[in-house]
N, C-alpha and C. Protein backbone atom coordinates (compact mmCIF):
# COMPACT_ATOMS: atom_id res chain seq x y z
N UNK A 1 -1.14 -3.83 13.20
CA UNK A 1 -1.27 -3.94 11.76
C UNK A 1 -2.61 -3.36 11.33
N UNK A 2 -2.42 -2.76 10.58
CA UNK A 2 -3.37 -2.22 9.76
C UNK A 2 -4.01 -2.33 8.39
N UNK A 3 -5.35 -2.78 7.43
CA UNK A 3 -5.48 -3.53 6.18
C UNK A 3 -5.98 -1.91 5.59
N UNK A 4 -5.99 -1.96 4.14
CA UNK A 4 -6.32 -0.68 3.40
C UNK A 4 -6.85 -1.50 2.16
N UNK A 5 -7.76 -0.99 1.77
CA UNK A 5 -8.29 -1.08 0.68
C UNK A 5 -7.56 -0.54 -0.74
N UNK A 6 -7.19 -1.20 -1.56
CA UNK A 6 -6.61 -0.28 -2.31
C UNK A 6 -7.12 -0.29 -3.83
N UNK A 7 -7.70 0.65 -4.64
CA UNK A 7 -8.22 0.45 -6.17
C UNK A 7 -7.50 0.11 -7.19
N UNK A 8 -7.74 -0.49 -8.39
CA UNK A 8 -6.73 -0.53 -9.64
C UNK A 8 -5.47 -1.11 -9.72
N UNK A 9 -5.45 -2.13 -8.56
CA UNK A 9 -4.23 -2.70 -8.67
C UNK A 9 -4.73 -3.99 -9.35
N UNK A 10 -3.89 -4.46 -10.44
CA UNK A 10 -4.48 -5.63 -11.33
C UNK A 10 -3.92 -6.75 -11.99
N UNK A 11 -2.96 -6.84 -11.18
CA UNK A 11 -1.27 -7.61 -11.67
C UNK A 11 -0.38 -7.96 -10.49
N UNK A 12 0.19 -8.72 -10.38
CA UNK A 12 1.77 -8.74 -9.63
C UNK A 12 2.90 -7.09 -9.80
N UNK A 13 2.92 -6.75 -11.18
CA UNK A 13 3.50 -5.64 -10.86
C UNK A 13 3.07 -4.81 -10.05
N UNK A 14 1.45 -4.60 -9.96
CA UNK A 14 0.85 -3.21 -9.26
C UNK A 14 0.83 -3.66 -8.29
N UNK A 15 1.19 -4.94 -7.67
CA UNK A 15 0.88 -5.44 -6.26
C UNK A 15 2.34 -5.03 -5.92
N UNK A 16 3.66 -5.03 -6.72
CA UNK A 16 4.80 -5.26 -6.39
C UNK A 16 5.08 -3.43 -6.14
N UNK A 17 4.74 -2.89 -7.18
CA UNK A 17 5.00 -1.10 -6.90
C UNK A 17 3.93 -0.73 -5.34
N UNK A 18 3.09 -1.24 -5.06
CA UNK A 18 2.61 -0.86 -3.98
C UNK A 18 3.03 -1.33 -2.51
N UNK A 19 3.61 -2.40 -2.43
CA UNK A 19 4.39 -2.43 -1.05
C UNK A 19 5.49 -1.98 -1.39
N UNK A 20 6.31 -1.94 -2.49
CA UNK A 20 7.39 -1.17 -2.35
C UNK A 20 7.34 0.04 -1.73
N UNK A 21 6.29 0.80 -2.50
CA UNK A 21 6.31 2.18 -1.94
C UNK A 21 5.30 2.78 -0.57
N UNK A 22 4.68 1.57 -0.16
CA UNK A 22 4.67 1.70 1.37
C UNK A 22 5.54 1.47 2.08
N UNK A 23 6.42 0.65 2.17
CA UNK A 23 7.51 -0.02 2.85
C UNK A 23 8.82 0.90 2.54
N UNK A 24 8.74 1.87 1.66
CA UNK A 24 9.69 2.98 1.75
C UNK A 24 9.14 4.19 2.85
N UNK A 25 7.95 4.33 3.64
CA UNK A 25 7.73 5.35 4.56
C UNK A 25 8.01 4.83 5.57
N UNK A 26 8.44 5.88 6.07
CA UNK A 26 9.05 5.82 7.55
C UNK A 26 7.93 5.57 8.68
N UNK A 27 8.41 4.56 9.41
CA UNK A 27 7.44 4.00 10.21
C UNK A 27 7.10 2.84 9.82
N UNK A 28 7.23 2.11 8.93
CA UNK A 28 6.55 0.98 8.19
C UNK A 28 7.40 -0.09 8.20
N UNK A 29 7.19 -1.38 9.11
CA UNK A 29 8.07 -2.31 8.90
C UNK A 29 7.91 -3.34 8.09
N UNK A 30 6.66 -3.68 7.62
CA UNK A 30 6.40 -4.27 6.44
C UNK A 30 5.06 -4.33 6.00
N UNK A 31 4.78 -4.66 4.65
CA UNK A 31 3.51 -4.33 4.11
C UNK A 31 3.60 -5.28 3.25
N UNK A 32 2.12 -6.03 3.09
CA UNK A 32 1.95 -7.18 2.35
C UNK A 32 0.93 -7.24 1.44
N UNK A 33 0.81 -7.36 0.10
CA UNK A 33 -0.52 -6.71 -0.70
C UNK A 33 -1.16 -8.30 -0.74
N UNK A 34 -2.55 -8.03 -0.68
CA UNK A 34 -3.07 -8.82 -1.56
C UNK A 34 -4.16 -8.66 -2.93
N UNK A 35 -3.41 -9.11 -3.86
CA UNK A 35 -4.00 -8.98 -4.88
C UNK A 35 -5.44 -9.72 -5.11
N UNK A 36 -5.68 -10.54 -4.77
CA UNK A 36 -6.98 -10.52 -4.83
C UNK A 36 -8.22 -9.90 -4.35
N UNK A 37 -7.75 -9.62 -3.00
CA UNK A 37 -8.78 -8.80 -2.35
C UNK A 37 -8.33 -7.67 -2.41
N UNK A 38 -7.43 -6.87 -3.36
CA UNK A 38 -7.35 -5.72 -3.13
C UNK A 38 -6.71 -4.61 -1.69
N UNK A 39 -5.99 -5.66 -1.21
CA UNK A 39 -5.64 -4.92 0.02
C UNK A 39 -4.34 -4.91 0.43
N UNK A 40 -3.92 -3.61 0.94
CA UNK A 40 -2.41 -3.69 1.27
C UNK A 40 -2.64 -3.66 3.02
N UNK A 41 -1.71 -4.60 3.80
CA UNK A 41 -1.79 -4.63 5.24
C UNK A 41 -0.24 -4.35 5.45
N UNK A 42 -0.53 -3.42 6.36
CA UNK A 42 0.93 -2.62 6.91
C UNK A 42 1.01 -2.84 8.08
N UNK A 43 2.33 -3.35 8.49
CA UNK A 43 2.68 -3.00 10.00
C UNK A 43 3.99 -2.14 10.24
N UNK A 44 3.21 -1.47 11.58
CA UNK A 44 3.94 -0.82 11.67
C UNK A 44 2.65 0.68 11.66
N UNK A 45 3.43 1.81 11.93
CA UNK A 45 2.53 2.98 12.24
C UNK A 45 2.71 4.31 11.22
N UNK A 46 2.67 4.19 9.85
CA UNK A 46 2.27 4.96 9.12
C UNK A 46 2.05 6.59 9.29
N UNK A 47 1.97 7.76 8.59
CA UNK A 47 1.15 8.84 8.57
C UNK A 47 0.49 8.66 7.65
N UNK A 48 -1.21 8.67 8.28
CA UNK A 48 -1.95 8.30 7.18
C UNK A 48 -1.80 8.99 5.54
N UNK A 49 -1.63 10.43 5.84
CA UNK A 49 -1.68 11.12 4.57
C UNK A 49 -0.50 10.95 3.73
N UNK A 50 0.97 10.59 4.22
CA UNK A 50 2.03 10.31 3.57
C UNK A 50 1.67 8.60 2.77
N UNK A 51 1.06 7.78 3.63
CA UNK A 51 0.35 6.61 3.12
C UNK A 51 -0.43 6.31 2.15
N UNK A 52 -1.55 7.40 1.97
CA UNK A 52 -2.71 7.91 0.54
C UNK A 52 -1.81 8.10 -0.16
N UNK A 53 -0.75 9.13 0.09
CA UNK A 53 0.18 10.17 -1.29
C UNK A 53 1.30 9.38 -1.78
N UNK A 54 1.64 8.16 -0.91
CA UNK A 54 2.39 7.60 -1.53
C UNK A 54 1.85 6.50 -2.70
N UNK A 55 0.99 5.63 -2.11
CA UNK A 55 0.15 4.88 -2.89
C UNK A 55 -0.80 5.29 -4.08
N UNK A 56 -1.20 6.64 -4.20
CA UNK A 56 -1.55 7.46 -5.11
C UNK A 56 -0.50 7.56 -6.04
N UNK A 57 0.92 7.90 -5.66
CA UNK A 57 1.96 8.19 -6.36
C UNK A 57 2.02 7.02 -7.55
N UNK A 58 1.92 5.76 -6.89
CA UNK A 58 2.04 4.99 -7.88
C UNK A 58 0.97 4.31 -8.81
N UNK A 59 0.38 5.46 -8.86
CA UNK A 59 -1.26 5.29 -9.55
C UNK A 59 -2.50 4.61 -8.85
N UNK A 60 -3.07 4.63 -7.71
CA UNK A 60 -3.51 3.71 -7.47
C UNK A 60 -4.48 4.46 -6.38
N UNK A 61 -5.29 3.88 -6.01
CA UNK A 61 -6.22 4.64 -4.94
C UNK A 61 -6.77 4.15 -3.64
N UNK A 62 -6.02 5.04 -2.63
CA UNK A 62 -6.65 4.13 -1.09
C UNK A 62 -8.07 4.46 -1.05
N UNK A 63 -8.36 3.29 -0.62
CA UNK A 63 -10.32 3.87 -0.15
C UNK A 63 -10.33 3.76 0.94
C-alpha cells in the first residue's frame, strides 16, 4: 500500500470522485481517501503517471 498526498479535495464529494477514479486504474484493488489529512492510500500497484493523470482528471492535485 501506498499513501499520496492529494490537494483541493474539500468535501465528501471530492473525497468520493477521487477513489472512484483511482480504483478505476488497472492495478488498483482499493483506495481509501482521507479527507482530513488529505490523502488517498492505494493498494495495489498503480502506474504512477496514469495515477497523477487520473486524479488530476478530476481536478485535484497529487503532491
Amino acid at each position: 500500500m501506498q499513501t499520496y498526498k492529494v490537494e483541493g479535495m474539500t468535501c465528501q464529494h471530492c473525497a468520493k470522485a477521487v477513489k472512484e477514479a483511482v480504483e478505476d486504474l488497472p492495478n488498483v484493488d482499493e483506495a481509501t481517501v482521507n479527507l482530513d489529512a488529505k490523502t488517498v492510500t492505494v493498494k495495489g500497484n498503480p502506474d504512477h503517471a496514469a495515477l497523477k493523470a487520473a486524479i488530476e482528471e478530476e481536478g485535484y492535485e497529487l503532491v
